[in-house]
N, C-alpha and C. Protein backbone atom coordinates (compact mmCIF):
# COMPACT_ATOMS: atom_id res chain seq x y z
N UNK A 1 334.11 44.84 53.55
CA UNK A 1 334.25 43.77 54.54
C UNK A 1 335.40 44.13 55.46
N UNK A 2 335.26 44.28 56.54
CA UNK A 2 336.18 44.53 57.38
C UNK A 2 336.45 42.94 58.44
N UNK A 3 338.35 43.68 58.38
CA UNK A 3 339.40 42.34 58.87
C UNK A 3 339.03 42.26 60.22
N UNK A 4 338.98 40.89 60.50
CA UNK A 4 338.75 40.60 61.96
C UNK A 4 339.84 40.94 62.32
N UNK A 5 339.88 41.31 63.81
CA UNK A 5 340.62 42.11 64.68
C UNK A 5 341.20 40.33 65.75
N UNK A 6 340.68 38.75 65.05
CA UNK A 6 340.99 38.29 65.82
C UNK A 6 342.44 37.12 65.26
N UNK A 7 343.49 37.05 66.30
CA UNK A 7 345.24 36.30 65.77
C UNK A 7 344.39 35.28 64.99
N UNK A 8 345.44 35.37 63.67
CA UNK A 8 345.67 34.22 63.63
C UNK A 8 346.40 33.05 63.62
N UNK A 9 346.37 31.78 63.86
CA UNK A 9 346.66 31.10 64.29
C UNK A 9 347.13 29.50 63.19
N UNK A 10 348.38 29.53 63.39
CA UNK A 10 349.21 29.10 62.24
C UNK A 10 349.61 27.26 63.03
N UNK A 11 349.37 26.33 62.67
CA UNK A 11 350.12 25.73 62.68
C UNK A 11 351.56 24.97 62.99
N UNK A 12 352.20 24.80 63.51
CA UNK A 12 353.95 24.84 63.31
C UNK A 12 354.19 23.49 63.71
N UNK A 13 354.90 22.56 62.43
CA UNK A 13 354.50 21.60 61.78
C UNK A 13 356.16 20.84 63.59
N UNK A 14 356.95 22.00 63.54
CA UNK A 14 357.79 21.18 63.90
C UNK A 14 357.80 21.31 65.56
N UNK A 15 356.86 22.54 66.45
CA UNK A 15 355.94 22.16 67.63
C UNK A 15 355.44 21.00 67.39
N UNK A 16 354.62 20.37 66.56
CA UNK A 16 353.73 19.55 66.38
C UNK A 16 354.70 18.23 66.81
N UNK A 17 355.41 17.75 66.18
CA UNK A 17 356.55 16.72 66.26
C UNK A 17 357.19 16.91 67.87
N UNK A 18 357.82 17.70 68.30
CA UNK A 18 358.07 18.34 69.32
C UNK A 18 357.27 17.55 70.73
N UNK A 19 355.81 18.29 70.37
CA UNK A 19 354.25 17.80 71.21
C UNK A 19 354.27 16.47 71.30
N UNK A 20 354.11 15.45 70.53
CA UNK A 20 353.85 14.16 70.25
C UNK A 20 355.22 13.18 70.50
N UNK A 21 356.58 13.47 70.50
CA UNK A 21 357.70 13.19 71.40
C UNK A 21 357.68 13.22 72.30
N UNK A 22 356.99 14.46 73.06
CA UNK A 22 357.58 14.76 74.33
C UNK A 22 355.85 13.65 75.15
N UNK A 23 354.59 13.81 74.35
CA UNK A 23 353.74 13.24 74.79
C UNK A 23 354.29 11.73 74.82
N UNK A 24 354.74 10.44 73.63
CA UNK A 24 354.94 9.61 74.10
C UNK A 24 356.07 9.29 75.03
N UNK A 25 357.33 10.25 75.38
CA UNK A 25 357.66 9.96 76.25
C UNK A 25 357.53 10.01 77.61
N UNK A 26 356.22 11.05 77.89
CA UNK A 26 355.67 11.30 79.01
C UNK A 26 355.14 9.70 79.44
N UNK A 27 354.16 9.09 78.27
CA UNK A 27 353.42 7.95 78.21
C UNK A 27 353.94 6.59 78.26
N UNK A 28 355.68 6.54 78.11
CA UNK A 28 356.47 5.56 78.53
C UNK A 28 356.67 5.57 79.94
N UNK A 29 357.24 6.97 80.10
CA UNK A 29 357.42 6.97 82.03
C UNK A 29 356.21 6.96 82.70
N UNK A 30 354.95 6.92 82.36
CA UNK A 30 353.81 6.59 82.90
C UNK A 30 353.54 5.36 83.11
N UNK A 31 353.50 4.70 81.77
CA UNK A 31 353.53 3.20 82.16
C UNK A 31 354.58 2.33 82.69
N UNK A 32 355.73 2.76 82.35
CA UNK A 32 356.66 2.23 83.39
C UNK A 32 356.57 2.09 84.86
N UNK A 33 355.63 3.49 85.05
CA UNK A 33 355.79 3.71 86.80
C UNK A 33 354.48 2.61 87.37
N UNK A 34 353.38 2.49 86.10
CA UNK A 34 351.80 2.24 86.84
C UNK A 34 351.29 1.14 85.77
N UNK A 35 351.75 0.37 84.61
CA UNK A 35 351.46 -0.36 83.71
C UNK A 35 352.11 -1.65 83.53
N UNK A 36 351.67 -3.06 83.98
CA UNK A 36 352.83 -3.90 83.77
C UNK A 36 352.34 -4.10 82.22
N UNK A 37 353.62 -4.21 81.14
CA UNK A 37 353.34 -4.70 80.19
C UNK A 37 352.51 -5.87 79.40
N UNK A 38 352.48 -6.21 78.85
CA UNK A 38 351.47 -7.80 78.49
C UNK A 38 352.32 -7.83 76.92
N UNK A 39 352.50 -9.26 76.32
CA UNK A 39 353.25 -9.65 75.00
C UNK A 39 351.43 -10.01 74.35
N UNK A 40 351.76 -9.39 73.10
CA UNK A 40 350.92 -9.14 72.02
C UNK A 40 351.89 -9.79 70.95
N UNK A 41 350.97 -10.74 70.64
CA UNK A 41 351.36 -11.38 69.10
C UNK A 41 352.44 -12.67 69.37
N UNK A 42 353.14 -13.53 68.62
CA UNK A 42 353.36 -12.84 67.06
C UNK A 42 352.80 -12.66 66.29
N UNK A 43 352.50 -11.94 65.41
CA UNK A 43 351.73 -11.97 63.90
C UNK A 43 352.22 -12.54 62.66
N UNK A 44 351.67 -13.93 62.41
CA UNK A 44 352.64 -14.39 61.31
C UNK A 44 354.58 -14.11 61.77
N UNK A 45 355.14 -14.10 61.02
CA UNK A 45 356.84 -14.09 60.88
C UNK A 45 357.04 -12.48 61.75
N UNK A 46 356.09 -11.60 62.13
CA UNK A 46 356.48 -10.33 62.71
C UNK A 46 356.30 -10.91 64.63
N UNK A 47 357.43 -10.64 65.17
CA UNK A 47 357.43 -11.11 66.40
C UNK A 47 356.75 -10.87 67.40
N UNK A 48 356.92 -11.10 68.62
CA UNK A 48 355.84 -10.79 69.74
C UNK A 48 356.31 -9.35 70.02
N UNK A 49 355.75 -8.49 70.73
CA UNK A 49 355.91 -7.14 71.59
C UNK A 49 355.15 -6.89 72.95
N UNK A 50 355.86 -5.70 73.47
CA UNK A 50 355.16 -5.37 75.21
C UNK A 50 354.96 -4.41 74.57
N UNK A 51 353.31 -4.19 74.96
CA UNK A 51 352.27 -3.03 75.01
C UNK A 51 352.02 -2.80 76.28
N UNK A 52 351.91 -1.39 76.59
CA UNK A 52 351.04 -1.27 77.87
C UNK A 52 349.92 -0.47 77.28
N UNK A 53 348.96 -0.97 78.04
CA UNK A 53 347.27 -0.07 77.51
C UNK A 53 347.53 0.66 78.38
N UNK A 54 346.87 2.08 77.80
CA UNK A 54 346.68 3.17 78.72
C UNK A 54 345.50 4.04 78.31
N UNK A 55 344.18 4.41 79.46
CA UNK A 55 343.37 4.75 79.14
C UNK A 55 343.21 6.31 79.50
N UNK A 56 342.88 7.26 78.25
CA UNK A 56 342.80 8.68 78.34
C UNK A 56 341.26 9.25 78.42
N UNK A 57 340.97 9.54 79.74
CA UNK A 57 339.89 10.17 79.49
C UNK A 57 339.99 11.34 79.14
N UNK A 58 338.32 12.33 79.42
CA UNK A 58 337.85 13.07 79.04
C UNK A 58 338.78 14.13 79.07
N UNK A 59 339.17 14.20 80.61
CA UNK A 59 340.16 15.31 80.98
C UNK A 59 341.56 15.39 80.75
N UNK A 60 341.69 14.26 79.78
CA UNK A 60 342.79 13.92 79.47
C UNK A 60 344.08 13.59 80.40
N UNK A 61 343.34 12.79 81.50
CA UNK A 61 344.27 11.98 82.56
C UNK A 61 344.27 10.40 82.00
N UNK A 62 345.23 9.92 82.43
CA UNK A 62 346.03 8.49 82.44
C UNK A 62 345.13 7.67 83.04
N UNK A 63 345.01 6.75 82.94
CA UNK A 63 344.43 5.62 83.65
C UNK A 63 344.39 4.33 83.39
N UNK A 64 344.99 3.66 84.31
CA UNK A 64 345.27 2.19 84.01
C UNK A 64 344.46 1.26 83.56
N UNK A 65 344.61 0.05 82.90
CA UNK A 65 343.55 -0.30 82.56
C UNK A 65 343.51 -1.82 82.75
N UNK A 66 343.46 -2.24 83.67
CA UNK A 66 343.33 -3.68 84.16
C UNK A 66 342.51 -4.52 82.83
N UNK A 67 341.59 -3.97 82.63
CA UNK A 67 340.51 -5.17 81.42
C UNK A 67 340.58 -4.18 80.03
N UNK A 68 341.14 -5.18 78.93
CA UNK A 68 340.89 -3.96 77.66
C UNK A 68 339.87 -5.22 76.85
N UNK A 69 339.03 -4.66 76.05
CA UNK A 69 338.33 -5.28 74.86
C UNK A 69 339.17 -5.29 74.00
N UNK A 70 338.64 -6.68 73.71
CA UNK A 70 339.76 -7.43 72.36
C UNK A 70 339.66 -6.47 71.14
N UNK A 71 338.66 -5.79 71.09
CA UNK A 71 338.73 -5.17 69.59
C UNK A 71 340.08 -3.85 69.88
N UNK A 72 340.49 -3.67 71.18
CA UNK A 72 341.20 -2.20 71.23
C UNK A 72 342.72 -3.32 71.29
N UNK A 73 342.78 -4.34 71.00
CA UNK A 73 344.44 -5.31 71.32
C UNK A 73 345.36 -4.43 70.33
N UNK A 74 346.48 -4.49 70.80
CA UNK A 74 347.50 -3.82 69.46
C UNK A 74 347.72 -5.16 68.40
N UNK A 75 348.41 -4.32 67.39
CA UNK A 75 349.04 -4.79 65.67
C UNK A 75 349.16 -4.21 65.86
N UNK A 76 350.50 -3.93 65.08
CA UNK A 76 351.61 -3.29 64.25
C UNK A 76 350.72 -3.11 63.00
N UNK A 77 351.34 -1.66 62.76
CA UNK A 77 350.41 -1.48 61.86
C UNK A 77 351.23 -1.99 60.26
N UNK A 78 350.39 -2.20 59.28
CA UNK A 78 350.86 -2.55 57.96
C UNK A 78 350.47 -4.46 57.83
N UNK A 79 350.39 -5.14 59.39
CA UNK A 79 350.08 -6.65 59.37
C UNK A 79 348.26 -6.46 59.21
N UNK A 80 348.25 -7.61 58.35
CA UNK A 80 347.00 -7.68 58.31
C UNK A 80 346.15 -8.77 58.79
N UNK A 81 345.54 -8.95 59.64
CA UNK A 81 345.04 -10.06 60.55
C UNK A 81 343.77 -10.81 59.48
N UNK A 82 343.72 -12.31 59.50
CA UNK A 82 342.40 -12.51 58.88
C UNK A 82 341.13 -12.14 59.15
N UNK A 83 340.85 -12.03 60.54
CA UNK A 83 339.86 -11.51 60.86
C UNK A 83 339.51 -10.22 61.06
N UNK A 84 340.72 -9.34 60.72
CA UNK A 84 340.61 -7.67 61.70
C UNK A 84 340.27 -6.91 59.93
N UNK A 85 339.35 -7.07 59.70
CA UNK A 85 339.49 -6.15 58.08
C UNK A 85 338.79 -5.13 58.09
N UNK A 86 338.18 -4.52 59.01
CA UNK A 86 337.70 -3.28 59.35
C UNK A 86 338.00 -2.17 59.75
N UNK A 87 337.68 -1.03 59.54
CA UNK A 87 337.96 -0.06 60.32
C UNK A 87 337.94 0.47 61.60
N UNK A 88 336.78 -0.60 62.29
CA UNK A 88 336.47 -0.04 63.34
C UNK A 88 337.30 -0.73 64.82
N UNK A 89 338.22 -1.70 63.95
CA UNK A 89 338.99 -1.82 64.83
C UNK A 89 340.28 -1.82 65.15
N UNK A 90 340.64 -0.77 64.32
CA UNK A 90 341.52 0.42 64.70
C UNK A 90 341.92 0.73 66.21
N UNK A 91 343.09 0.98 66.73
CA UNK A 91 343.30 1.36 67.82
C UNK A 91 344.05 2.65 67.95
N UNK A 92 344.03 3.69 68.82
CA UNK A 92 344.80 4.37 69.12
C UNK A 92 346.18 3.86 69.51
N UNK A 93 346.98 4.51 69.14
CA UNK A 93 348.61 4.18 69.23
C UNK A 93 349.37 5.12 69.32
N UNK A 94 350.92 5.02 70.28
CA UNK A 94 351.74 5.92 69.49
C UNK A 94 352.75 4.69 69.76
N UNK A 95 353.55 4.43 68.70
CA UNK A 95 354.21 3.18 68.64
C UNK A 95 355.92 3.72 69.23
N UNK A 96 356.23 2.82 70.44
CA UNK A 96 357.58 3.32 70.99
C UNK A 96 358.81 2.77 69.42
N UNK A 97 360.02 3.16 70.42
CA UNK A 97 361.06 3.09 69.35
C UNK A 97 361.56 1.27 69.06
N UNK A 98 361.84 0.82 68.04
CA UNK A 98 362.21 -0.33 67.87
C UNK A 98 362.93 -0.97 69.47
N UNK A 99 361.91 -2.03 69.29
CA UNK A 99 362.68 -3.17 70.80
C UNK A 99 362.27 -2.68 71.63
N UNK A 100 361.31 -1.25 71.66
CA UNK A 100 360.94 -1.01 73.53
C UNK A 100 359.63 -0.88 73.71
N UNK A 101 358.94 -1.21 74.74
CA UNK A 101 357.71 -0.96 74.94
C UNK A 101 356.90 0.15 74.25
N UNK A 102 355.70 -0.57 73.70
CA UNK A 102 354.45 -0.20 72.79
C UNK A 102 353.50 0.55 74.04
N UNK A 103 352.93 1.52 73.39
CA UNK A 103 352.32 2.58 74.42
C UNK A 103 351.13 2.47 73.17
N UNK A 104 349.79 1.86 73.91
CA UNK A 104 348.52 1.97 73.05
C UNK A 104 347.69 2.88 74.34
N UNK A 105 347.16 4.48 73.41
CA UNK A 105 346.50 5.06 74.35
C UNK A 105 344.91 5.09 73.75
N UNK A 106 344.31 4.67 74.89
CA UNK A 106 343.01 4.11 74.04
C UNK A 106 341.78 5.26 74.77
N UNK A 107 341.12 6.36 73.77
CA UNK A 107 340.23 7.55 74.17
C UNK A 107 339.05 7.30 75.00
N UNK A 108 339.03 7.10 76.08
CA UNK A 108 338.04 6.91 76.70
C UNK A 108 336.80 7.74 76.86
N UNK A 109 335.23 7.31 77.08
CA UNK A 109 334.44 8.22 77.56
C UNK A 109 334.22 7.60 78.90
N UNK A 110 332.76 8.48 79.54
CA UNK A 110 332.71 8.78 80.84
C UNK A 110 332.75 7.31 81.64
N UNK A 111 333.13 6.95 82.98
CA UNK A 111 332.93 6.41 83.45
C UNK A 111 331.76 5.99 83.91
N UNK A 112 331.28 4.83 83.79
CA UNK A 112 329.76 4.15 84.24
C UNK A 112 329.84 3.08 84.46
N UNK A 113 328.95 1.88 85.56
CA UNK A 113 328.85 1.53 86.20
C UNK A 113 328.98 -0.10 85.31
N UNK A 114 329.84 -1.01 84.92
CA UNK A 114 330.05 -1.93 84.51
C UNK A 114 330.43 -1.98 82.78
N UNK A 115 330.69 -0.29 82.58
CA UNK A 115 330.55 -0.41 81.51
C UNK A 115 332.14 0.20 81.31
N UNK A 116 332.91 0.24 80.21
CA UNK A 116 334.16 0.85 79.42
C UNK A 116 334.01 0.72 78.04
N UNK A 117 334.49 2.11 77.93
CA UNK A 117 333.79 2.70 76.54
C UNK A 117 334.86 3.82 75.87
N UNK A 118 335.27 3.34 75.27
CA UNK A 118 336.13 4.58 74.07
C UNK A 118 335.25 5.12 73.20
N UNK A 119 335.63 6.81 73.81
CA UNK A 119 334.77 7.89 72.39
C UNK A 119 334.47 7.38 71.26
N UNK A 120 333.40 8.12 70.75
CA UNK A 120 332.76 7.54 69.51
C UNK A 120 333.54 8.30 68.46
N UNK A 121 333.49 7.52 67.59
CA UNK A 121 334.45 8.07 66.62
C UNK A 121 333.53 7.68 64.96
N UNK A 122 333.86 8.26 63.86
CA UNK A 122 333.69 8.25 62.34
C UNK A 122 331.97 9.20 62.59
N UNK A 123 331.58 8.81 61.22
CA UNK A 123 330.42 9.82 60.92
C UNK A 123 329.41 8.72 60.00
N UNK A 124 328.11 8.19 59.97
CA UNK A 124 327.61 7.55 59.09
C UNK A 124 328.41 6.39 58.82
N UNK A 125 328.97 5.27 59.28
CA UNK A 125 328.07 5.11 61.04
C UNK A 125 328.81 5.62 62.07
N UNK A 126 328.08 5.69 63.49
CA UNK A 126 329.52 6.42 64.38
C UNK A 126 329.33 4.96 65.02
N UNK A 127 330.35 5.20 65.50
CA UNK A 127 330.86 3.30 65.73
C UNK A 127 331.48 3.72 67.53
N UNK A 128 331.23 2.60 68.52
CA UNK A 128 332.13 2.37 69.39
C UNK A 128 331.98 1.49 69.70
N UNK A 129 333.29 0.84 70.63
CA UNK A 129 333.66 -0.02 71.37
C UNK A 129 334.10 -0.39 73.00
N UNK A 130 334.19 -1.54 73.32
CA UNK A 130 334.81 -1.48 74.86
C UNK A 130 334.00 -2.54 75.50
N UNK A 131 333.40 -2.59 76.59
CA UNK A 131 332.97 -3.68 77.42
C UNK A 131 332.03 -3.82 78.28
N UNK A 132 330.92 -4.00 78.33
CA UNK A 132 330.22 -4.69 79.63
C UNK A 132 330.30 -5.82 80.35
N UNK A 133 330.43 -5.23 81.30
CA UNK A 133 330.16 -6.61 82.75
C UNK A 133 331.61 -7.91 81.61
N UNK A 134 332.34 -7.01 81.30
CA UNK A 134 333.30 -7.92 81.14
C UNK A 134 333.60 -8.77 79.60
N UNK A 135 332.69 -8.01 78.71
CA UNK A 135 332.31 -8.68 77.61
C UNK A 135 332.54 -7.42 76.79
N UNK A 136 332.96 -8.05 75.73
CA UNK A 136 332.91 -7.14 74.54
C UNK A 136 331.94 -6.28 73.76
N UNK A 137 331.79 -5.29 73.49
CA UNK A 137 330.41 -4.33 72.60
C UNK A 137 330.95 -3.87 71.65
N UNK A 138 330.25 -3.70 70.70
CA UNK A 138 330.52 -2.89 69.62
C UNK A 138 329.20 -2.25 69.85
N UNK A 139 329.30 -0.86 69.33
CA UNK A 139 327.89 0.22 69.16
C UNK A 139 327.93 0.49 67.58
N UNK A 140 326.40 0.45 67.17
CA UNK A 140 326.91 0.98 65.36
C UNK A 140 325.73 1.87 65.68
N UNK A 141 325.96 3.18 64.77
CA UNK A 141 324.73 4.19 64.67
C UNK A 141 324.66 4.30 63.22
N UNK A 142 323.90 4.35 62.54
CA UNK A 142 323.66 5.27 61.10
C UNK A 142 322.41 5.20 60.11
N UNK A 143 321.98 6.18 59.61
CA UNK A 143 320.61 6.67 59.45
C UNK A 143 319.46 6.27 60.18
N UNK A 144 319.70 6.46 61.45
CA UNK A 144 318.15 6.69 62.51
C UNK A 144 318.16 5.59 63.13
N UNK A 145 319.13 4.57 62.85
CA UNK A 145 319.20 2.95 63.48
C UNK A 145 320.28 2.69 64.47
N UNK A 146 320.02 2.48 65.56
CA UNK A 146 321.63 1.68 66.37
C UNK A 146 321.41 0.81 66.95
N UNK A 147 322.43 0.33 66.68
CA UNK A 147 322.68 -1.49 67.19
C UNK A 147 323.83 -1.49 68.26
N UNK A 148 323.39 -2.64 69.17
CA UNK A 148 324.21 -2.78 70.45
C UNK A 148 324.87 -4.09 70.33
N UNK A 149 325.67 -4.84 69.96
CA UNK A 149 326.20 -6.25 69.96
C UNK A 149 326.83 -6.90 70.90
N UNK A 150 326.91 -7.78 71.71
CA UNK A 150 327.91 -8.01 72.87
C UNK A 150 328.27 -9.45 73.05
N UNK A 151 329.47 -9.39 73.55
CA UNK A 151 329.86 -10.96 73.84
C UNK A 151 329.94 -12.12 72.37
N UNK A 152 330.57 -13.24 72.71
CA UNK A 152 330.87 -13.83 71.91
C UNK A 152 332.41 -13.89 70.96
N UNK A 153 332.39 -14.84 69.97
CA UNK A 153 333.74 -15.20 69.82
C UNK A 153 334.47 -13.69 68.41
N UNK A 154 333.08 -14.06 67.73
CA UNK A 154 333.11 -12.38 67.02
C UNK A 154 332.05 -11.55 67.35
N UNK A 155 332.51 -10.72 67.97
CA UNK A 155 331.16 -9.72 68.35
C UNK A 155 330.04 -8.92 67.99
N UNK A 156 331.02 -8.32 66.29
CA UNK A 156 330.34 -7.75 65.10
C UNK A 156 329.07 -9.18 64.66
N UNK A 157 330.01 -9.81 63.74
CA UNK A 157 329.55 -11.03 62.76
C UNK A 157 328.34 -11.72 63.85
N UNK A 158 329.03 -12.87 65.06
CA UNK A 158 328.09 -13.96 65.45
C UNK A 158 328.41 -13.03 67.35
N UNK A 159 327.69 -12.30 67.48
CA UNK A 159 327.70 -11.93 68.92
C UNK A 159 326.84 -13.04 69.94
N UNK A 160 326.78 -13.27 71.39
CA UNK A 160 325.81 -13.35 72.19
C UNK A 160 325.10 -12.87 71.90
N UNK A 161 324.58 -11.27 71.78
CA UNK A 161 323.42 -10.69 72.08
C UNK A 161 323.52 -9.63 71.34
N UNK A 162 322.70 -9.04 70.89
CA UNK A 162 322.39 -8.22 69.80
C UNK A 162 321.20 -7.66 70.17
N UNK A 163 320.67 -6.75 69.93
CA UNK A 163 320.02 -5.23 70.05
C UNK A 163 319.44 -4.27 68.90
N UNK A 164 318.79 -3.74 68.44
CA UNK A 164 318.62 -2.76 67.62
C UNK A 164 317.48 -1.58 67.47
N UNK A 165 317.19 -0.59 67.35
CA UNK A 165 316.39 -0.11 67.27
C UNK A 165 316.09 1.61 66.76
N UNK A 166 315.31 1.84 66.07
CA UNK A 166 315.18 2.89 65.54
C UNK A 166 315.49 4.58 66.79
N UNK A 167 315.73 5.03 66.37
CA UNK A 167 315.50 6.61 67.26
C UNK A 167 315.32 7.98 66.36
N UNK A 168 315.07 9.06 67.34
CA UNK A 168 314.09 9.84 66.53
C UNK A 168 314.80 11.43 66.73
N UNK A 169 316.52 11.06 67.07
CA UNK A 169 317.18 12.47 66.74
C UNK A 169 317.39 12.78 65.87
N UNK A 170 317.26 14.24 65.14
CA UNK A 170 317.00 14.86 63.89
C UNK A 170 318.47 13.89 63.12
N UNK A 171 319.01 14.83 64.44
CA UNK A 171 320.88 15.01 63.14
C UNK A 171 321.84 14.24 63.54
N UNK A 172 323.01 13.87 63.56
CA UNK A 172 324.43 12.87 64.10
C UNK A 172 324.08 13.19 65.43
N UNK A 173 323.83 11.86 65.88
CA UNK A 173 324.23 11.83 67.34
C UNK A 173 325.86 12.48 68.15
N UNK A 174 325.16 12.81 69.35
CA UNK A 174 326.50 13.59 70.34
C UNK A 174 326.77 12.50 70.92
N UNK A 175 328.21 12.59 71.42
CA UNK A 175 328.86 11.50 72.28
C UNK A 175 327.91 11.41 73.11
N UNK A 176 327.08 12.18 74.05
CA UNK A 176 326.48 12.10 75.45
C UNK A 176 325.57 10.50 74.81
N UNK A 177 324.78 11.35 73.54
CA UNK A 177 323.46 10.08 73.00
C UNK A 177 324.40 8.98 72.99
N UNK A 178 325.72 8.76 72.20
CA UNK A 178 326.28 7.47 72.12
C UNK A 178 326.17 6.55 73.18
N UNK A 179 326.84 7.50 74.85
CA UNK A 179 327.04 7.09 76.00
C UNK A 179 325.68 6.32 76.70
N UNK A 180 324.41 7.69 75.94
CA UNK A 180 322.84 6.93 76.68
C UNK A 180 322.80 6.19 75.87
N UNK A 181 323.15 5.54 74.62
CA UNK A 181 322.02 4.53 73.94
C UNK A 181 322.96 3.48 74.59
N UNK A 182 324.46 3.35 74.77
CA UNK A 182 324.89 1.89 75.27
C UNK A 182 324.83 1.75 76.78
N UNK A 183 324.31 2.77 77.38
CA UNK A 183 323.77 2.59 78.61
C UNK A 183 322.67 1.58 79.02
N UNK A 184 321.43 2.24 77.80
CA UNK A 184 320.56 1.75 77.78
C UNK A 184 320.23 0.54 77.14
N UNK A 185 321.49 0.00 76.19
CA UNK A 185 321.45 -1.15 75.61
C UNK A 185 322.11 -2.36 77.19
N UNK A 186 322.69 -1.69 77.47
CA UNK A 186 323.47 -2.35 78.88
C UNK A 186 322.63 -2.70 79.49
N UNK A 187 321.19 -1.67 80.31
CA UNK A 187 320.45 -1.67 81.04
C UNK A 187 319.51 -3.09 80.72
N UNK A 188 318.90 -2.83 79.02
CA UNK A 188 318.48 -3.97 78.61
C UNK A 188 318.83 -5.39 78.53
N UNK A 189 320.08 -5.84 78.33
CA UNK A 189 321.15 -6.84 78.11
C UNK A 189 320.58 -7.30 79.57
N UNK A 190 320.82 -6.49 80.50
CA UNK A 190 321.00 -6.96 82.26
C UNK A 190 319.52 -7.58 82.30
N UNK A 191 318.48 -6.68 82.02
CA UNK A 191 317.12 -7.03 82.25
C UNK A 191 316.56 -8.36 81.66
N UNK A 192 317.72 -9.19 80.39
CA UNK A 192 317.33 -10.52 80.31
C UNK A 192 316.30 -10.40 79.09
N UNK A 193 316.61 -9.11 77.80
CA UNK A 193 316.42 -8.83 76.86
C UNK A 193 316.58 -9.33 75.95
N UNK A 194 315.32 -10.56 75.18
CA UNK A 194 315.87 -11.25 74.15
C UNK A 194 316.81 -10.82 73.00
N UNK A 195 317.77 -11.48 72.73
CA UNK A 195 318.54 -11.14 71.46
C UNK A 195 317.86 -10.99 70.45
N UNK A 196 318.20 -10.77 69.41
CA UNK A 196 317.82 -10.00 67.66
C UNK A 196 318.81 -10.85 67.13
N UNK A 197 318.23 -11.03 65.70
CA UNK A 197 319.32 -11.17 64.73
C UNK A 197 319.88 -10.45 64.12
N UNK A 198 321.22 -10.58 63.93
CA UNK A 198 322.24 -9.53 63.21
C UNK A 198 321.78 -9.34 61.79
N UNK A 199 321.24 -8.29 61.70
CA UNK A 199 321.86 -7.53 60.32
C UNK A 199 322.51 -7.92 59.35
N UNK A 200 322.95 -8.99 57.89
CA UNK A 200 324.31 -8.46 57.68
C UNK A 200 324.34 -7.71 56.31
């Protein structure tokens, strides 16, 4: 067996730390310059805080974010909300230093036409979130089934409108499919597409 002829490529734990400093402080003077803050919480006895949302697309540019979906709101992490007991609503974070503005950077995919949408994320189910025409979505995919949910006071549990339907790609959907099926759940929603009942 002969050694690949190609570097390899190590790690270095304290670049890493380095990277992610110098990134959230890039992401403070960003929102400072282009983000007015908003107070999140209190949570129980843990006090209120200023978050600024900040949305990262594809190309990994900044972008402000006038409307966020309630499922992407910050917590502190370790509080546990009565209603938030899931995984999927998790947010991206990098949490500033005690007493100063909270920097939530939330992964965006492509831009489309009434819609905001953070990358799909997990495996069995791949799950996303974000908004139409101003309303909340959740996307669920897993074994050959996806569901579109939107609007309402819980969006998962008792949504407005709900969606579902089989499809016929072999293997894990690609972000692109994620992007067409809530396109096309969008498209439907607009067209005045009776609701479904939820699943539970």
């Amino acid at each position: 067996m002969m050694a690949s002829d190609l570097p390899t490529t190590y790690i270095d734990c304290a670049d890493a730390f380095k990277f992610n400093n110098q990134r959230t402080a890039d992401d403070l003077a960003w929102a400072s310059a282009n983000v007015t803050p908003v107070n999140e919480g209190p949570w129980g006895d843990v006090p209120a805080a200023q978050v600024c949302y900040i949305g990262i697309n594809t190309a990994g540019e900044r972008i402000r974010l006038p409307q966020i979906s309630n499922l992407w709101r910050y917590k502190p992490s370790g509080v546990q909300l009565a209603s938030d007991d899931r995984d999927h609503r998790q947010t991206y974070y990098v949490a500033g230093r005690p007493g100063a503005i909270d920097i939530v950077r939330i992964e965006l995919g492509p831009s489309m036409p009434g819609i905001l949408i953070e990358r799909p994320k997990g495996s069995r189910p791949v799950q996303s979130t974000g908004l139409i025409d101003g309303k909340d979505f959740y996307f669920r995919e897993s074994d050959g089934f996806w569901s579109l949910s939107v609007g309402g006071a819980d969006v998962i549990g008792q949504p407005d409108w709900h969606y579902e339907e089989e499809h016929d790609t072999p293997d894990e959907l690609s972000e692109e499919a994620v992007y067409d099926l809530v396109a096309k759940g969008a498209a439907l929603l607009r067209s005045g597409t009776p609701t479904m009942a939820v699943e539970q």
